[in-house]
Every structure is written in C-alpha cells, then in structure tokens.
Protein backbone atom coordinates (compact mmCIF):
# COMPACT_ATOMS: atom_id res chain seq x y z
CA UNK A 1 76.84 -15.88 -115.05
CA UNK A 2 77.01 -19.71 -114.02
CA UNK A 3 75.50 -20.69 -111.54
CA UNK A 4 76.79 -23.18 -108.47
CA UNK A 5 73.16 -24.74 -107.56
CA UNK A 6 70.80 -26.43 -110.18
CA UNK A 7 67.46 -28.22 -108.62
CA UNK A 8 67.21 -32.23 -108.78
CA UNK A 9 64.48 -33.43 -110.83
CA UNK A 10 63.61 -35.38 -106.92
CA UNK A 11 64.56 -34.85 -103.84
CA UNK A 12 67.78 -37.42 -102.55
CA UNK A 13 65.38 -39.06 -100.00
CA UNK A 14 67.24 -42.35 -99.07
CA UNK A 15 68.92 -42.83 -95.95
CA UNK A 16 72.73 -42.76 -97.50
CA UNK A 17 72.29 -39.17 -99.00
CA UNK A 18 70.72 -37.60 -96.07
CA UNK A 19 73.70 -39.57 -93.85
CA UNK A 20 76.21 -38.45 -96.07
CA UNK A 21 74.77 -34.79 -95.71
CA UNK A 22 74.44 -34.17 -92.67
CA UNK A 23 78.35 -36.26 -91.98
CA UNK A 24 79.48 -33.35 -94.35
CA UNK A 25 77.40 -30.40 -91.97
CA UNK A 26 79.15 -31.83 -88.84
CA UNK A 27 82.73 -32.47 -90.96
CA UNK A 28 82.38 -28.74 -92.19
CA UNK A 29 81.46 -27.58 -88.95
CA UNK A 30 84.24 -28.77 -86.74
CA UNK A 31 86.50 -27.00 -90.19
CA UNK A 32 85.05 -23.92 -89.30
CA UNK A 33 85.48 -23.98 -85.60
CA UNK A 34 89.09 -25.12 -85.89
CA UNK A 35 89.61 -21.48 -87.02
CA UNK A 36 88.87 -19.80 -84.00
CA UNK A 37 91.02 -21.98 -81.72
CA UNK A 38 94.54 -20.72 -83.96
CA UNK A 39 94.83 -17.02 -82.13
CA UNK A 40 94.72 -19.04 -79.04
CA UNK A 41 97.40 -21.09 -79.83
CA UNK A 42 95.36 -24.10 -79.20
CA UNK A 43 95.81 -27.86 -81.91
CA UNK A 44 92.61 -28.06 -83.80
CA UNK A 45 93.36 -31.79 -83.55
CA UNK A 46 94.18 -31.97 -79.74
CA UNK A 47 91.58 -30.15 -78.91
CA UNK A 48 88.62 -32.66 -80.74
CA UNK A 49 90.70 -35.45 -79.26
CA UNK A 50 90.21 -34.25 -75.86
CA UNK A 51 86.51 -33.61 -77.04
CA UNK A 52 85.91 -36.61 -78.03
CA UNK A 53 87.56 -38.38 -75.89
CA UNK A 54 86.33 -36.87 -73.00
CA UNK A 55 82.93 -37.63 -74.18
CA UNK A 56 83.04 -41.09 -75.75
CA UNK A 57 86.33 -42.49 -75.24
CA UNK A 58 85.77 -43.76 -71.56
CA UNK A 59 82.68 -45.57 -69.66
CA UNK A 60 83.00 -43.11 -67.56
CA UNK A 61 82.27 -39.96 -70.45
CA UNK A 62 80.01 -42.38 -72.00
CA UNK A 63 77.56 -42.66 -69.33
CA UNK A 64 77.70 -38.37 -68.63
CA UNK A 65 76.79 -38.54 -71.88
CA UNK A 66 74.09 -40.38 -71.77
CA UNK A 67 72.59 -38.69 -68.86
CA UNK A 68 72.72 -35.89 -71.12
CA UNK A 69 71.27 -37.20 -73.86
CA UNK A 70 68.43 -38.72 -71.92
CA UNK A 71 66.50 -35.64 -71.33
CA UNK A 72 67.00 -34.10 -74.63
CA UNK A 73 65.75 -37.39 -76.07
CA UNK A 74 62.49 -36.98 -74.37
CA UNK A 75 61.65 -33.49 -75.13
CA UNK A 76 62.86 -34.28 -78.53
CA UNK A 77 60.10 -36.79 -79.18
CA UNK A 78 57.76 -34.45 -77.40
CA UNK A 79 58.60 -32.16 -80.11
CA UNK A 80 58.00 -34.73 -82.86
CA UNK A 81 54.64 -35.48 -81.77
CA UNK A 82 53.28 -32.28 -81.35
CA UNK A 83 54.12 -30.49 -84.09
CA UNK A 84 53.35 -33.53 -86.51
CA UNK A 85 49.67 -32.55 -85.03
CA UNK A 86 50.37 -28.81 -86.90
CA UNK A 87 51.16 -26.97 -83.03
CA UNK A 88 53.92 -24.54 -82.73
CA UNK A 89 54.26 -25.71 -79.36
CA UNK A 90 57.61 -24.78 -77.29
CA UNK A 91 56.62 -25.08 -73.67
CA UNK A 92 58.55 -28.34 -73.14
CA UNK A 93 60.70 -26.43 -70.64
CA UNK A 94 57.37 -25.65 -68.80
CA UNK A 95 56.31 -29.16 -68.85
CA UNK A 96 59.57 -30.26 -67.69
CA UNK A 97 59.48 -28.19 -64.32
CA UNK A 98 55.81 -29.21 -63.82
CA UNK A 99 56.82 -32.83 -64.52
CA UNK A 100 59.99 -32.81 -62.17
CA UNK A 101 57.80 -30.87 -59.70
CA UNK A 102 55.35 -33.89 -59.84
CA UNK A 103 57.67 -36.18 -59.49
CA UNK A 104 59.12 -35.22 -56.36
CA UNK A 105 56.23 -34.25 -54.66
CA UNK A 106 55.45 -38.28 -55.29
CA UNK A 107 58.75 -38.53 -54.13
CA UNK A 108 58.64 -36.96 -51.04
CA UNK A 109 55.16 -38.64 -50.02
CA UNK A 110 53.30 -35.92 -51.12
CA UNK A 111 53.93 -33.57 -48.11
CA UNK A 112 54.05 -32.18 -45.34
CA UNK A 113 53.03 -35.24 -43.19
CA UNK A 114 53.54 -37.58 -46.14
CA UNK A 115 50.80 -40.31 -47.68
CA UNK A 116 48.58 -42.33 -44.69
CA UNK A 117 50.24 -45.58 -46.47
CA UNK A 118 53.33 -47.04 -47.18
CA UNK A 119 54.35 -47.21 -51.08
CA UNK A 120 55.70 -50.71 -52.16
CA UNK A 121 58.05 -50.03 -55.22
CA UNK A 122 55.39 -51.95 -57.10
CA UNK A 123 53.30 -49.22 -56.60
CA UNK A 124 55.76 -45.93 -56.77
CA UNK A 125 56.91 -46.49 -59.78
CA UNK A 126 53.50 -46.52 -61.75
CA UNK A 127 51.98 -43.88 -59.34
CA UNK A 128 55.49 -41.23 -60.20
CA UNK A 129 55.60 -41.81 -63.76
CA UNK A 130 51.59 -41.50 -64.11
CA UNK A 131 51.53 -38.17 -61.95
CA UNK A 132 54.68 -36.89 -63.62
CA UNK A 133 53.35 -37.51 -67.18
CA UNK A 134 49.73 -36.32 -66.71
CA UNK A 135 51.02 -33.12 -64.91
CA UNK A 136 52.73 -32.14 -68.60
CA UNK A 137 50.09 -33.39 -69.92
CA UNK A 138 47.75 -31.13 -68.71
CA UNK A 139 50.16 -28.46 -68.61
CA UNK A 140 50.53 -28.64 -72.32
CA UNK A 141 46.96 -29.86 -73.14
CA UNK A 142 45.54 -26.14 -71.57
CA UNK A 143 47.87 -24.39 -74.33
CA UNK A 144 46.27 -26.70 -76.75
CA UNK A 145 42.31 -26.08 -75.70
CA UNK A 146 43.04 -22.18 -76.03
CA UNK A 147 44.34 -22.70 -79.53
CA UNK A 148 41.78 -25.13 -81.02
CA UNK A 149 38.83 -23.67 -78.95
CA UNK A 150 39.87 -19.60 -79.01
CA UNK A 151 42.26 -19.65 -81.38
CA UNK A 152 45.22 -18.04 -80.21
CA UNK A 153 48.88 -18.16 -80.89
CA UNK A 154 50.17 -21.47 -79.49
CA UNK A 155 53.99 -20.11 -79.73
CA UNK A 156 53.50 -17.05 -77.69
CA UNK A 157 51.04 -18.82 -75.09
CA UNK A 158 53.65 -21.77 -74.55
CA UNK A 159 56.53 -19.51 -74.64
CA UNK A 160 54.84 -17.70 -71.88
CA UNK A 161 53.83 -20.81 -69.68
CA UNK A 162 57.51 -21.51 -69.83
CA UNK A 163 58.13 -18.67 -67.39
CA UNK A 164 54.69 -19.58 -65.18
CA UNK A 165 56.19 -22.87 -64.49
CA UNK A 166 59.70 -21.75 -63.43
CA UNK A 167 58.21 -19.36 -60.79
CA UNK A 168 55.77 -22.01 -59.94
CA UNK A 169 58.93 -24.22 -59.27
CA UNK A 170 60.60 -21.65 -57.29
CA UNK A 171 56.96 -20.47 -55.20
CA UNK A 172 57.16 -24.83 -54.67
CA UNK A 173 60.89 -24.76 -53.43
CA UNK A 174 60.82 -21.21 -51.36
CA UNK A 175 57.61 -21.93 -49.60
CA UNK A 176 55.68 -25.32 -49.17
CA UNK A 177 58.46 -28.00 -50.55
CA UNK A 178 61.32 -25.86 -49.13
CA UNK A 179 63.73 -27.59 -46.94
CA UNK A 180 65.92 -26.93 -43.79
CA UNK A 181 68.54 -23.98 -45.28
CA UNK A 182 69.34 -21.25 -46.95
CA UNK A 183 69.05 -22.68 -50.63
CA UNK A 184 65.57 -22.97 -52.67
CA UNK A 185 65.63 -26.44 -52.53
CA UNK A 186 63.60 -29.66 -51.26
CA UNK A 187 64.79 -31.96 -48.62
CA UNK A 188 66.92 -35.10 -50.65
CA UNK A 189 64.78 -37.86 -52.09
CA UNK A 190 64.45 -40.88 -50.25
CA UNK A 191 67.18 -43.05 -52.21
CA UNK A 192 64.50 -46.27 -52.72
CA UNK A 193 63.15 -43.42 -55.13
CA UNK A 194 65.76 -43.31 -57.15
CA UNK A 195 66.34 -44.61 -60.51
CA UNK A 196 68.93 -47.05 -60.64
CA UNK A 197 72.18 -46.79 -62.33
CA UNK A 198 73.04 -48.69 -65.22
CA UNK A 199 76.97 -47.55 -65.08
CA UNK A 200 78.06 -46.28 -61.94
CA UNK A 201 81.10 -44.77 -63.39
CA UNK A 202 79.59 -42.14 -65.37
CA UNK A 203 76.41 -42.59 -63.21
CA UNK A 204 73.78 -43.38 -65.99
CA UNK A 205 70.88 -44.31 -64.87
CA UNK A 206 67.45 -46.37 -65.52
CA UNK A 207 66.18 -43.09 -67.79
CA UNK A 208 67.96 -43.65 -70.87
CA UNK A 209 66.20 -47.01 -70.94
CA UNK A 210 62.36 -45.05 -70.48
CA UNK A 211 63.94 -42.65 -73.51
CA UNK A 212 64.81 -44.92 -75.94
CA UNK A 213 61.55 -47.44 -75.08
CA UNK A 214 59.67 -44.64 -75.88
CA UNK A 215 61.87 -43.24 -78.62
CA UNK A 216 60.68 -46.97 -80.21
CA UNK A 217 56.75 -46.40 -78.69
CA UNK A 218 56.49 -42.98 -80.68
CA UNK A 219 58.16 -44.66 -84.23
CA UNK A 220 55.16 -46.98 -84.00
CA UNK A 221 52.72 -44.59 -83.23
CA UNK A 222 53.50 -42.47 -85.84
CA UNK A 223 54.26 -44.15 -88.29
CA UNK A 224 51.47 -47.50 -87.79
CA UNK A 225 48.66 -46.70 -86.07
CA UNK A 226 45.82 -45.14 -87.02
CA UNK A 227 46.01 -42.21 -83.98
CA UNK A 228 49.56 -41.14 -85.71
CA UNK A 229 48.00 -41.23 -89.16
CA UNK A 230 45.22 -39.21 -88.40
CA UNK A 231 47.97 -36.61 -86.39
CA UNK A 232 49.99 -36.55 -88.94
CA UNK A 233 47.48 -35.36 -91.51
CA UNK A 234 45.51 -33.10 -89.47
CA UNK A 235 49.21 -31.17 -89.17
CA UNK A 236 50.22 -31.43 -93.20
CA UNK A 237 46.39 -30.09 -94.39
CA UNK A 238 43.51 -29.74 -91.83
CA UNK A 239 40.83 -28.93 -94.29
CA UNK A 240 41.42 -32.33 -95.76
CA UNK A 241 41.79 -34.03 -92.34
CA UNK A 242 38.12 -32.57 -91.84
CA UNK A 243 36.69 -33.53 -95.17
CA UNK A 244 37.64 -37.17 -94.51
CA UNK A 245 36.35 -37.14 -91.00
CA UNK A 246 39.35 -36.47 -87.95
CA UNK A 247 38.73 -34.56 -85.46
CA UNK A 248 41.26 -32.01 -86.00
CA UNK A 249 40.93 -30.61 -82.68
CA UNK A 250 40.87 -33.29 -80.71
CA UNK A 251 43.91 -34.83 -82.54
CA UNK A 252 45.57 -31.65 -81.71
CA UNK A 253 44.78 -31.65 -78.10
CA UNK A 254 46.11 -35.49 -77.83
CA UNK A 255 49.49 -34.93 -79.42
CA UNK A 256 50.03 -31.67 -77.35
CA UNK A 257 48.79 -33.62 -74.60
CA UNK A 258 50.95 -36.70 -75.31
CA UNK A 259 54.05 -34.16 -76.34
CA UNK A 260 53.49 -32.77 -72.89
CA UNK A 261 53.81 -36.14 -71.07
CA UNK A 262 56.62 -37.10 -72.86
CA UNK A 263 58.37 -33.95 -71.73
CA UNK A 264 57.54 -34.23 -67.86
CA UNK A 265 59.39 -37.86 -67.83
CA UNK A 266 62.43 -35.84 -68.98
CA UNK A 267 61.61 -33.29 -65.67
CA UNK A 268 61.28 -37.00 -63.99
CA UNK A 269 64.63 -38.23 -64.89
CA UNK A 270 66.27 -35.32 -64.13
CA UNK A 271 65.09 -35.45 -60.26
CA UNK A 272 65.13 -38.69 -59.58
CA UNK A 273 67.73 -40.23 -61.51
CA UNK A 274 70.55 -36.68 -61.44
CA UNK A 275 69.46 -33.90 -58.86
CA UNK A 276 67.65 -36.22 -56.24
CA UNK A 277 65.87 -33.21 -55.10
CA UNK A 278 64.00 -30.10 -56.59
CA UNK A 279 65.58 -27.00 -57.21
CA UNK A 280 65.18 -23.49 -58.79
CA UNK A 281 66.57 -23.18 -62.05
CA UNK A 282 66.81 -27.17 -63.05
CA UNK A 283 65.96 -27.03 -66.20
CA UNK A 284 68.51 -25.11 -67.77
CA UNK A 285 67.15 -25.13 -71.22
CA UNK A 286 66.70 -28.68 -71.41
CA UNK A 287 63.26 -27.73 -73.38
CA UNK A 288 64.70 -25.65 -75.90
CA UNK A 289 67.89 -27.92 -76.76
CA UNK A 290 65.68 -30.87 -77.32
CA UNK A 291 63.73 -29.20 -80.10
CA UNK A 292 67.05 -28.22 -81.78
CA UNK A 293 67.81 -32.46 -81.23
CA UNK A 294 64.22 -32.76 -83.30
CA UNK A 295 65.18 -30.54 -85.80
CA UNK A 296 68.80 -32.53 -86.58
CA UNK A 297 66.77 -35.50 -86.61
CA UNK A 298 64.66 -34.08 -89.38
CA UNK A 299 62.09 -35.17 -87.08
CA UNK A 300 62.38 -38.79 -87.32
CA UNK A 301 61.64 -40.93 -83.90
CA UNK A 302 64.66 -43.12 -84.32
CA UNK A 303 67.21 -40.83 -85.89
CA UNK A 304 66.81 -38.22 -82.41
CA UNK A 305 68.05 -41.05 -79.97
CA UNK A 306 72.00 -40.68 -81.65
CA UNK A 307 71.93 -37.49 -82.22
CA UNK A 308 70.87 -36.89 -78.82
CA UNK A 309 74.02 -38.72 -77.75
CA UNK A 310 75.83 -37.09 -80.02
CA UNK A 311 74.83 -33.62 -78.39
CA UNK A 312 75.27 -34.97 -75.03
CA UNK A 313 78.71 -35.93 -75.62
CA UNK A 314 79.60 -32.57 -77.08
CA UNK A 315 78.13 -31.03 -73.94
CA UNK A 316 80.47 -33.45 -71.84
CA UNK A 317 83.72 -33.07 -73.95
CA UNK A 318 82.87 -29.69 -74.44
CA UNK A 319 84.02 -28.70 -71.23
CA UNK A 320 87.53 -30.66 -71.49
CA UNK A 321 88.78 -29.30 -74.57
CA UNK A 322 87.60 -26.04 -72.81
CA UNK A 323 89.69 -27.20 -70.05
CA UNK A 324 92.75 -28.53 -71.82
CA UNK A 325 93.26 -26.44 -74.62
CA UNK A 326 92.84 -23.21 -72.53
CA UNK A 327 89.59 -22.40 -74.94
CA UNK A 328 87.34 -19.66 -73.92
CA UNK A 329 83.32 -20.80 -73.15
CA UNK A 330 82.38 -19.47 -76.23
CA UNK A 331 84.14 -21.12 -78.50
CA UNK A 332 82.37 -24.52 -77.48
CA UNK A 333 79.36 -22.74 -78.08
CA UNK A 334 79.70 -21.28 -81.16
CA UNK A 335 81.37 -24.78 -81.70
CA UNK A 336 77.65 -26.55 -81.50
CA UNK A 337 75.55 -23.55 -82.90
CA UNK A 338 77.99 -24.63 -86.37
CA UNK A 339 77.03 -27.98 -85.94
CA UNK A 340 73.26 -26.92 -85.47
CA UNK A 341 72.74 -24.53 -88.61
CA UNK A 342 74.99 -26.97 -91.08
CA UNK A 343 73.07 -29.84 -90.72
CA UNK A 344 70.21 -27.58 -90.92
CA UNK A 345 71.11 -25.80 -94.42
CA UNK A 346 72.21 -29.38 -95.39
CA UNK A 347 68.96 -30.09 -96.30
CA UNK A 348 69.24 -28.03 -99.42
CA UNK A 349 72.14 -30.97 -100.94
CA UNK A 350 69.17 -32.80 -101.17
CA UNK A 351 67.23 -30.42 -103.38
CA UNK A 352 69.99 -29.05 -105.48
CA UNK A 353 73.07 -30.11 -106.78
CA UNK A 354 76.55 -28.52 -107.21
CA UNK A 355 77.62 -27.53 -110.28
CA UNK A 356 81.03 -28.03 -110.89
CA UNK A 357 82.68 -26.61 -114.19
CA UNK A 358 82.12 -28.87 -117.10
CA UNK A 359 79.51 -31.05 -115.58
CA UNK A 360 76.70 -29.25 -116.28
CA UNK A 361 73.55 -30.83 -117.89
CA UNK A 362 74.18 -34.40 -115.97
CA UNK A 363 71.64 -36.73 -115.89
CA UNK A 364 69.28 -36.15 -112.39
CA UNK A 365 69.35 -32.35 -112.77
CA UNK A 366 66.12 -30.58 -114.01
CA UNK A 367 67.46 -29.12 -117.22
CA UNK A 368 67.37 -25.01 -117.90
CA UNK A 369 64.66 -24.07 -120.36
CA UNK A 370 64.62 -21.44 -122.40
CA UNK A 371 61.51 -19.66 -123.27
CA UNK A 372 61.44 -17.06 -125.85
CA UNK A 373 58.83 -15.20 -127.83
C-alpha cells in the first residue's frame, strides 16, 4: 500500500517553510469552517469579510483588537519563559487575578483610609507595576518551591491555585475592596491611574506598548544572556544542566517567578487600562488562551506578538460575522479551535513530506530501506 507521508532527511526549519505552514493551517481552517455556515444560509465569503473587517479593517476594530491581544501577549511570554525552565506551569490565570488585584489595591491608595502621602505619577507608576509584578511573582514562585523542593506535580498545583485566586478576588471584591452597591465590585479607579490611550477610537491603550517592550525584553533574555541559556538547558536535560554546574532549581524558581510577573502586568492592563475597577470573574480565561497564543508561536518571543493580534482580531470580528451573518456562537468557536489544532498538526509538514503519485524517491526524503535476511 503507498503511503502519503515519507520523513525528511531534516526538519524544514527556516522561517519561509514554517510561514508557509502554518498560512496553509489557518487557509485550511477557515475551508473547513466555511462548511458549517451553508445550512444556515450564511456566504462563506461575507461572512470572513465582516470578520475581518470588523477586526482589522477600521482604527476603530484595530485598536479592540489590540486590547485583546495585549493580555494574551503577556501571559503568552509568561508561558515561554516558564516552561523553557522544564515547568508545566498553567496558573497564569491565577497570577493574573492576583496581579490585577495588586494593581488596584495600588490604585485605590491601598485602602480603606488610603496611603498617609500623596503619589506623584513619578512614583505610581513604578510602585503599581512593581507590586503588580511581584504579587505573580510570588504567586507563581510558591508553585515552583513545592515542585523543586517537595516535588510535586506543578500542573495540578497551578491548576488548583487558579481557583484560590478567583475566590481570593471575589473574598477582595465582596468584603474589604467592595464598593457602594449591589455588584462585587471596587469603587472606579481614580482616572490619573489610568493608562493612557494610544487610539481613542478603539480605546487602546499604553499596555500594548509594556507587551511588546517586553515581548522584545524576553527575545533577549532568552536567547543572549547567560540567565536564558542556563533556563533553557536546565528545561531540555537537567542532569546535564547539573553536571555543568546550574542550579537547576533555582533557575526553575526564577523563570516561574519571572513567568508569574509577566502574567500579573496582563491582570494590570486589564484594570487599569479596560475595567478601571476590580471585579469577580475578570479574567475570563485570559490565562488559558495565552498559552494556546505560545503554542501557535511555537514558542518563539517575537512570533507570539502577531499572532496575538491575530487572535484578538478574531475575538473582535468574531462577534460581527456572528452578528451579520445570523451565525450561531458556536460556530465562531469551533471557527478558532480549527485554527488552533491546524497550525498545531502543521508542524508535522515540517517532518514529513507528501507523497504525491509518481514523485516518490525525490531528493530531501529519507529513502525506504529494505532489509532482508
């Protein structure tokens, strides 16, 4: 029986085959999708217009997507840095809500009375992003300690902090935070604490700036510095990291400690640059979507900040070709779950090749041997 798949004698590492690749996952997955929109009567075509459109055809759907994206960008290089370090870390969400809940505790002067002194913008900003980062820091560093130092299951232990920090969140916004109502909710931020918008239209603000600065910070680190270096390894073979002298554990600890920080500025963002206050139930699975970002970026620093926007935007347009083509929710979803598992199995293109009938045997294709006795 022929077969479709043969294995390359190397893996099509350069940057044109593994754009081309995962163009052909998204191309194949909006073909796919198109399907379900026919018993509804709805234009394939129409509808991605209004998608797209809707989420990159106007200032105004540019900058909502970019406030989407910002987030996701964050907890996307969160993931990166982590598990480089060899963690199975997913609390981001966690160290989003502690992060947020940092941030407007800052915010609000730190409550009830408020802070003895008056805070210049000179020194808000530094004190905000420094409480808001070293709150997921330690959030996520704690999860760390137990693995390196007990050894237990760093999934299940930050999967399980995730839920810890929500109710936290909602003890903070029923009880102490809790402002004048009926809604789980703090009083609105004082509007000098703000981040400031960059487009007004689609209101995109002064985030997206801190994402992609330190989309560029964590390319560095990782890829020329000696701290990444030594991450890096201690996550592809610890024995070896050991036997030429890292500190496995401590490298661990730092990158779930950094992760963590990274993902408490995208708690940050979304309080005082979107919500303006804190609420119950603001993350929304901010946390989880920004590993999936990771993963499409094959975990490459750079590569996450489009394909953040790229996710953001179908997350805006989403909801217009919902709109306008008379599309139930769930085909939008199933929609970007398609675009989320082709890209994913398109990284087998660039370990086999297709076989196509009288083309077998090409040059670049480990050739079929044939042992016999």
């Amino acid at each position: 029986m022929p077969r479709l798949l043969e294995r390359r004698l190397a893996p099509a590492d350069s940057r044109q085959a593994i754009a081309f690749t995962t163009l052909l996952a998204v191309a194949c997955a909006f073909a796919l999708a198109s399907l379900l929109f026919l018993p509804y009567g709805a234009n394939p075509l129409e509808a991605y217009g209004h998608l797209l459109g809707e989420g990159f055809g106007s200032p105004r759907g540019l900058g909502q997507s970019l406030v989407q994206a910002t987030p996701l960008i964050l907890v996307a290089q969160a993931t990166i840095v982590t598990w480089r370090s060899g963690l199975g870390y997913i609390g981001f969400e966690g160290c989003f809500l502690v992060g947020a809940a940092a941030a407007a505790w800052v915010a609000l002067g730190g409550l009830p009375g408020g802070f003895p002194w008056a805070l210049s913008s000179l020194l808000f900003w530094p004190l905000v992003l420094a409480a808001a980062f070293a709150a997921g820091a330690v959030w996520a560093g704690a999860v760390a300690y137990l693995r390196v130092r007990f050894g237990g299951n760093d999934v299940l232990i930050s999967l399980m902090a995730n839920f810890v920090a929500a109710l936290l969140v909602q003890y903070l916004v029923s009880g102490p935070m809790r402002a004048v109502g009926d809604l789980p909710q703090t009083q609105r931020l004082p509007a000098e604490t703000w981040l400031p918008y960059l487009l007004t239209e689609g209101r995109t603000h002064a985030g997206i700036l801190i994402a992609v600065a330190l989309s560029f910070v964590v390319w560095v680190l990782m890829r020329a510095t000696p701290l990444g270096f030594e991450i890096i390894v201690s996550g592809l073979n610890p024995r070896a990291a050991r036997y030429g002298g890292v500190e496995v554990a401590r490298r661990q600890m730092l990158a779930a400690g950094l992760g963590g920080g990274l993902a408490a500025l995208a708690g940050l963002c979304a309080v005082l640059g979107v919500q303006h206050r804190l609420m119950d139930g603001l993350a929304g699975g901010v946390g989880f979507i920004g590993v999936v970002v990771a993963l499409l970026a094959r975990l490459n620093p750079l590569a996450v900040i489009p394909t953040a926007i790229l996710y953001g935007g179908l997350e805006v347009g989403g909801n217009a070709m919902q709109r306008e083509s008379g599309l139930p929710t769930s085909a939008v979803l199933i929609l970007e779950s398609l675009v989320v598992l082709l890209v994913l199995a398109s990284e087998l293109l660039r370990h086999y090749r297709l076989v196509l009938p009288g083309r077998r045997g090409e040059e670049g294709v480990a050739p079929t041997v044939k042992v016999t006795r």
